[in-house]
N, C-alpha and C. Protein backbone atom coordinates (compact mmCIF):
# COMPACT_ATOMS: atom_id res chain seq x y z
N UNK A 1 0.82 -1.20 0.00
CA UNK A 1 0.00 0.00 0.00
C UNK A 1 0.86 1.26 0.00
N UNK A 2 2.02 0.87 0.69
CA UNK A 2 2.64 2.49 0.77
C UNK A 2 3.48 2.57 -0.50
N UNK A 3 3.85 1.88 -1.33
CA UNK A 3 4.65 1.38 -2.97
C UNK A 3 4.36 2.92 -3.45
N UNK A 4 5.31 3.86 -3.64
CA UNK A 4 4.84 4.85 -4.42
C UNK A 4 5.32 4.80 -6.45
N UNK A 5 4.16 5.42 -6.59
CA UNK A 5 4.10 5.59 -8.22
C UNK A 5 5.24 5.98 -8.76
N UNK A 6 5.78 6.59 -9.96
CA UNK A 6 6.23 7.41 -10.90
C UNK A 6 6.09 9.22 -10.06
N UNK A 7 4.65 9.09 -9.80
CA UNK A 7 3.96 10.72 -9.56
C UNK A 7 4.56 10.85 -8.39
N UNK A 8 4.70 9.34 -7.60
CA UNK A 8 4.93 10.02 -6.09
C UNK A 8 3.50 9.67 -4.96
N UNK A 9 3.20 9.16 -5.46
CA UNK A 9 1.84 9.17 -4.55
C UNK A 9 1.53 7.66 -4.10
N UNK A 10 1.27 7.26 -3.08
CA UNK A 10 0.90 6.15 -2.92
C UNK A 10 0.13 4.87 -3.09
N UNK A 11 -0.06 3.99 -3.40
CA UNK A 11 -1.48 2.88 -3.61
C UNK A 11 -2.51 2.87 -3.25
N UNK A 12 -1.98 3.27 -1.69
CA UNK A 12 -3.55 3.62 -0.70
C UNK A 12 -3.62 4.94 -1.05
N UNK A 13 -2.92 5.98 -1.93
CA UNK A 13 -3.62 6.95 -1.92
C UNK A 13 -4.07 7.13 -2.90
N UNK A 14 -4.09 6.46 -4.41
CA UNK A 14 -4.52 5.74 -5.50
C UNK A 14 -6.41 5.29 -4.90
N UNK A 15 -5.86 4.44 -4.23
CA UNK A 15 -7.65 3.87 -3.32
C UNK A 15 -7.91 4.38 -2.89
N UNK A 16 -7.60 5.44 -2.06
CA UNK A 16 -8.00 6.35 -1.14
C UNK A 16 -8.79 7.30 -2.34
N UNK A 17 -8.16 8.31 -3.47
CA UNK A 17 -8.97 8.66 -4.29
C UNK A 17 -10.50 8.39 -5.67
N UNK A 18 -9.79 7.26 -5.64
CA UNK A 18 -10.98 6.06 -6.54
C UNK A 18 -12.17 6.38 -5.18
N UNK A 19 -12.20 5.63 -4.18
CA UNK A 19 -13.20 5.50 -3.21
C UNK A 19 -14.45 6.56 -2.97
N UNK A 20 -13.13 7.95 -3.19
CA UNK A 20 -14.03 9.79 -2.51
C UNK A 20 -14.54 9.80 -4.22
N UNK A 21 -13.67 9.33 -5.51
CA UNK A 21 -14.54 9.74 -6.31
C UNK A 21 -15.49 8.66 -6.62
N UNK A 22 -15.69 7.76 -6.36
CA UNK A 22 -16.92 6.79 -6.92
C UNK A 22 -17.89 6.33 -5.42
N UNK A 23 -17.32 6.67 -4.27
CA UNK A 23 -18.48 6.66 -2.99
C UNK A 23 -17.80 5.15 -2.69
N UNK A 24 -17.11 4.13 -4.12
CA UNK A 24 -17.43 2.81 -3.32
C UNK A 24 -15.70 2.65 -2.55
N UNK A 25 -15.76 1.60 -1.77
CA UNK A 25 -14.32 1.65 -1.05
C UNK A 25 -14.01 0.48 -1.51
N UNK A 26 -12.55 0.52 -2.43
CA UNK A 26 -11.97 -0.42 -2.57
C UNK A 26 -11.55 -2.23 -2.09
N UNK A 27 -11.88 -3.35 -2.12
CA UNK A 27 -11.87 -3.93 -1.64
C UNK A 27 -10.44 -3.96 -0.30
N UNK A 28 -9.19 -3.45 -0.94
CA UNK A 28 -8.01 -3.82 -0.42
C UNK A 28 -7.78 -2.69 0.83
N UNK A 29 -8.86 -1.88 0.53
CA UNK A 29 -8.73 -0.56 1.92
C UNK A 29 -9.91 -1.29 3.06
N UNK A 30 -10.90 -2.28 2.74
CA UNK A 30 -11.84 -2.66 3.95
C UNK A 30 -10.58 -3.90 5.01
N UNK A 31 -10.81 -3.45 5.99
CA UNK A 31 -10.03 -4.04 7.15
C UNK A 31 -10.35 -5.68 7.25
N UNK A 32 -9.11 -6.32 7.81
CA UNK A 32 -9.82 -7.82 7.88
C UNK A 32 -10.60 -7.91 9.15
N UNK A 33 -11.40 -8.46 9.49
CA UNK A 33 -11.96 -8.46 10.52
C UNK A 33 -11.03 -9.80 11.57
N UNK A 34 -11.08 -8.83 12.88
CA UNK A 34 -10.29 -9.78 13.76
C UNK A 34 -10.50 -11.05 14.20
N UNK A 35 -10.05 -12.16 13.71
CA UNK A 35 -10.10 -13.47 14.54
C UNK A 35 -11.06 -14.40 15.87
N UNK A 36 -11.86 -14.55 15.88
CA UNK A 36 -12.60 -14.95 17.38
C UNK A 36 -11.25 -15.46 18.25
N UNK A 37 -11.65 -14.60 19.23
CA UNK A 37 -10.75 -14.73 20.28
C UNK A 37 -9.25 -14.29 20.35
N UNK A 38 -9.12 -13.68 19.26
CA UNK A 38 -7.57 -12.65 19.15
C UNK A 38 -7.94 -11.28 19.45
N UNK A 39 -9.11 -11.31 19.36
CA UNK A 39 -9.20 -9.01 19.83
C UNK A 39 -8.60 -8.90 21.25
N UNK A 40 -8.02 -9.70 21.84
CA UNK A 40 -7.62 -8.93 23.59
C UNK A 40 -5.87 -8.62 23.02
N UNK A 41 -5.81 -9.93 22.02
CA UNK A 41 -3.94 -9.60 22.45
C UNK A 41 -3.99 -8.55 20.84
N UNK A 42 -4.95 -8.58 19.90
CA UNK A 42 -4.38 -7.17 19.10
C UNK A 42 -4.59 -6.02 19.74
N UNK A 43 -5.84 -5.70 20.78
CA UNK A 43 -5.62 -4.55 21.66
C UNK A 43 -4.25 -4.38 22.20
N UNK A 44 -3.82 -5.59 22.64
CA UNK A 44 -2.41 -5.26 23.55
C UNK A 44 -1.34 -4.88 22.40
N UNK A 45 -1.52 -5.08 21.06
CA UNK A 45 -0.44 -5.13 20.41
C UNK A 45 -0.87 -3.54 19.83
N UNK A 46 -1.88 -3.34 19.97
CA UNK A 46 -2.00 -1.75 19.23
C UNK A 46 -1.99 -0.74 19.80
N UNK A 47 -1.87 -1.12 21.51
CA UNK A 47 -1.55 0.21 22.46
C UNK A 47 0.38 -0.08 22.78
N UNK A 48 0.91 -1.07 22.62
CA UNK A 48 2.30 -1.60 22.83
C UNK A 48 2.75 -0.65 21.24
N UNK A 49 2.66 -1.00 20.38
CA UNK A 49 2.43 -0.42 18.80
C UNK A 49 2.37 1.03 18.97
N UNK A 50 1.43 1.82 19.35
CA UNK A 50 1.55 3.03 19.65
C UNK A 50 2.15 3.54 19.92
N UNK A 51 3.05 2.70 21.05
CA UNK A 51 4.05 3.51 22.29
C UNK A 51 5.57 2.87 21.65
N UNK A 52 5.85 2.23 20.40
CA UNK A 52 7.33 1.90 20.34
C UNK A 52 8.24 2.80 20.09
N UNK A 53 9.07 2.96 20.62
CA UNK A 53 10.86 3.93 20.10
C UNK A 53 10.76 3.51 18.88
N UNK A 54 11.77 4.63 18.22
CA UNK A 54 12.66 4.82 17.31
C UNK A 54 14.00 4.74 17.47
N UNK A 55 14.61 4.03 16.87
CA UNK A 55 16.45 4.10 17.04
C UNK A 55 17.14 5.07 16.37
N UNK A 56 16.59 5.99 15.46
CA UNK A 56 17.05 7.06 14.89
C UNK A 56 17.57 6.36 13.28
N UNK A 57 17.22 5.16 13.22
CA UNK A 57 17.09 4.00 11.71
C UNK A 57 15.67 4.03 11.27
N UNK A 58 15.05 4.29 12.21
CA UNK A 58 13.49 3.54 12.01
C UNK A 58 12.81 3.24 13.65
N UNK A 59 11.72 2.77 12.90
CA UNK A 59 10.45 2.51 14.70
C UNK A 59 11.69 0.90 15.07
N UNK A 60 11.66 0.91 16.52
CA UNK A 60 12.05 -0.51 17.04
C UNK A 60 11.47 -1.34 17.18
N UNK A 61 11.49 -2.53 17.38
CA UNK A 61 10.58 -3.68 17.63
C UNK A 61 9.96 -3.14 19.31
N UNK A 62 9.12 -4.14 19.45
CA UNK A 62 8.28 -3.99 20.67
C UNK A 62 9.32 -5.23 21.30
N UNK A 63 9.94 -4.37 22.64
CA UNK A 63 11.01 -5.26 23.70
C UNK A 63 10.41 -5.74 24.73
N UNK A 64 10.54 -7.20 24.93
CA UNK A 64 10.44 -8.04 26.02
C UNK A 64 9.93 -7.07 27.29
N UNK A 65 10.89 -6.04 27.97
CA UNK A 65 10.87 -5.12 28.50
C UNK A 65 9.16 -4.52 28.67
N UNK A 66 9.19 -4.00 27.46
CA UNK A 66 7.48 -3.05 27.56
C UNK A 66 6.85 -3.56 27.30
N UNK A 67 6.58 -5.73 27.19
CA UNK A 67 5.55 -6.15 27.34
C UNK A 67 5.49 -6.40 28.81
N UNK A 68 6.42 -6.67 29.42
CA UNK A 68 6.53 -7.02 30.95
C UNK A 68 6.33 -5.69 31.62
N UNK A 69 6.37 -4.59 31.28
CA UNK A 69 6.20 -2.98 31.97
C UNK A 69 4.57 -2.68 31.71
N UNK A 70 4.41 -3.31 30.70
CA UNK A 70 2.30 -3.31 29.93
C UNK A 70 1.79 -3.85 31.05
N UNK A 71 2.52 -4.97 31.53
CA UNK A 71 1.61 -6.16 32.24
C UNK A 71 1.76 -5.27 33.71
N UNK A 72 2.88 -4.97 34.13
CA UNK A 72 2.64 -4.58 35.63
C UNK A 72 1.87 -3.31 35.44
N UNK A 73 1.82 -2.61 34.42
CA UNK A 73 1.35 -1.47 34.87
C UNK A 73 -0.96 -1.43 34.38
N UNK A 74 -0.76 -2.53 33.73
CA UNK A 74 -2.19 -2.94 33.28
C UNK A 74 -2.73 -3.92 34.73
N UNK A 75 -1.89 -4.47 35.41
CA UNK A 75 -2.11 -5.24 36.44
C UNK A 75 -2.97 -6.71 35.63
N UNK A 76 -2.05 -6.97 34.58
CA UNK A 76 -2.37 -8.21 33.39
C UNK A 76 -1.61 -9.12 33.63
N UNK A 77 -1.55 -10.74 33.64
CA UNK A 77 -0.84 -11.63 33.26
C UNK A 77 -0.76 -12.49 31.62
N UNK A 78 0.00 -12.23 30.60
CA UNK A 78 -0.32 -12.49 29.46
C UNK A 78 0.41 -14.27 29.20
N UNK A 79 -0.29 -14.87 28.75
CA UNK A 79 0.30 -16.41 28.76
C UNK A 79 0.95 -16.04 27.71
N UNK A 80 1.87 -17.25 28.00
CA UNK A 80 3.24 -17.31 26.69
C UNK A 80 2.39 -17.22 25.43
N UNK A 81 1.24 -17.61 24.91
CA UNK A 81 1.09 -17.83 23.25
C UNK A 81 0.75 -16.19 23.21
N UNK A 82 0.26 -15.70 24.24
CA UNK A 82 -0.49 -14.13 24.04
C UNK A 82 0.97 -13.57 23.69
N UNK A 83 2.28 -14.03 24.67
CA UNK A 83 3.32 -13.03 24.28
C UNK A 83 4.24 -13.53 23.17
N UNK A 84 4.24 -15.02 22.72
CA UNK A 84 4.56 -14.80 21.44
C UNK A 84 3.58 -14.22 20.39
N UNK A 85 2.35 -14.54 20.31
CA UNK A 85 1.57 -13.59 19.42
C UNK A 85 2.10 -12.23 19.43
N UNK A 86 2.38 -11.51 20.20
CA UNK A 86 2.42 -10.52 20.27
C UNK A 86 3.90 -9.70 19.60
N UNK A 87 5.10 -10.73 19.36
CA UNK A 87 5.97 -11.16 18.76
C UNK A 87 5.88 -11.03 17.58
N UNK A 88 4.62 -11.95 17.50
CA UNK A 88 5.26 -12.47 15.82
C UNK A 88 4.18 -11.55 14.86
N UNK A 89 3.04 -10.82 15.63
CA UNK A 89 2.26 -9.31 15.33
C UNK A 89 3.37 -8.54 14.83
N UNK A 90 4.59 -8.19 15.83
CA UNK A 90 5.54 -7.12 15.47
C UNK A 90 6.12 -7.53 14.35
N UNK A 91 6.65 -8.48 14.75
CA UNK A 91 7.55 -9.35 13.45
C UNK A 91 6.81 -8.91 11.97
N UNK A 92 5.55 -9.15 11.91
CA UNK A 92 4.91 -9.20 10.74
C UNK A 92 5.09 -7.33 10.24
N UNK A 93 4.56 -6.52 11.29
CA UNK A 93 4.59 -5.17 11.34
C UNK A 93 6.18 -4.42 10.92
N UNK A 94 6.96 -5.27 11.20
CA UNK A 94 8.30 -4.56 10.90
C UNK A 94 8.50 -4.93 9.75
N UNK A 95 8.21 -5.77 9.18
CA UNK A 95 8.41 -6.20 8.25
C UNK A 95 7.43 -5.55 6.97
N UNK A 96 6.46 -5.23 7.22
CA UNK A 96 5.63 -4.39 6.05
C UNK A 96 6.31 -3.04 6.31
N UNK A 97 6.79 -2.52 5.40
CA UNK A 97 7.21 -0.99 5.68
C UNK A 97 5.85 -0.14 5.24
N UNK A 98 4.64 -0.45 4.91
CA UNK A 98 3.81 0.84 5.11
C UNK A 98 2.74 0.02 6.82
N UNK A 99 3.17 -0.71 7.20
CA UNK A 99 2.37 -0.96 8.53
C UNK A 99 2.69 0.35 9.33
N UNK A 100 3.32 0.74 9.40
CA UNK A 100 3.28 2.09 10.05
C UNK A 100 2.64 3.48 9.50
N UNK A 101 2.44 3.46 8.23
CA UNK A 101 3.14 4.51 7.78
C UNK A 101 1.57 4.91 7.49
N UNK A 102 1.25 6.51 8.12
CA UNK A 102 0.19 6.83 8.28
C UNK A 102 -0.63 7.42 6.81
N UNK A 103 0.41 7.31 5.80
CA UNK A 103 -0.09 7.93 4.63
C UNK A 103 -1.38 7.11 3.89
């Protein structure tokens, strides 16, 4: 989505304009809908997500550290699959370079 053109402009902003001029919304801009029983740990991964550093390269991964600082300060215990999920969420996220990218 973030792939820019020749012009400079983005894919999603390609869909983003098709959509405002024809009313309909692109199939590839409607969201997937979340998983039964994964909406608690993508909440955790989209307020953890919110709050990651930058190394002055780019955003950092989400550290061991500020899932264990989430939990004491949420007063949460997250089981191991919640905190590898939550892993391999980032993993996937670092790895798309427009997963961040608000354009």
């Amino acid at each position: 989505m973030g792939r820019r053109d020749k012009d400079g402009t983005t894919f999603r902003q390609h869909l983003e304009a098709v959509a405002q001029a024809t009313g309909e919304m692109p199939p590839e801009l409607i969201p997937l809908p979340i998983p039964t029983g994964c909406g608690a740990v993508w909440s955790v991964f989209l307020q953890l997500n919110a709050r990651r550093g930058n190394n002055g390269m780019g955003v950092s991964p989400i550290a061991l550290a500020d899932v264990v600082a989430w939990q004491q300060l949420m007063g949460v215990e997250l089981t191991p699959w919640e905190v590898e999920t939550l892993l391999q969420l980032d993993c996937v996220a670092l790895a798309a370079p427009t997963s961040m990218d608000k354009t």
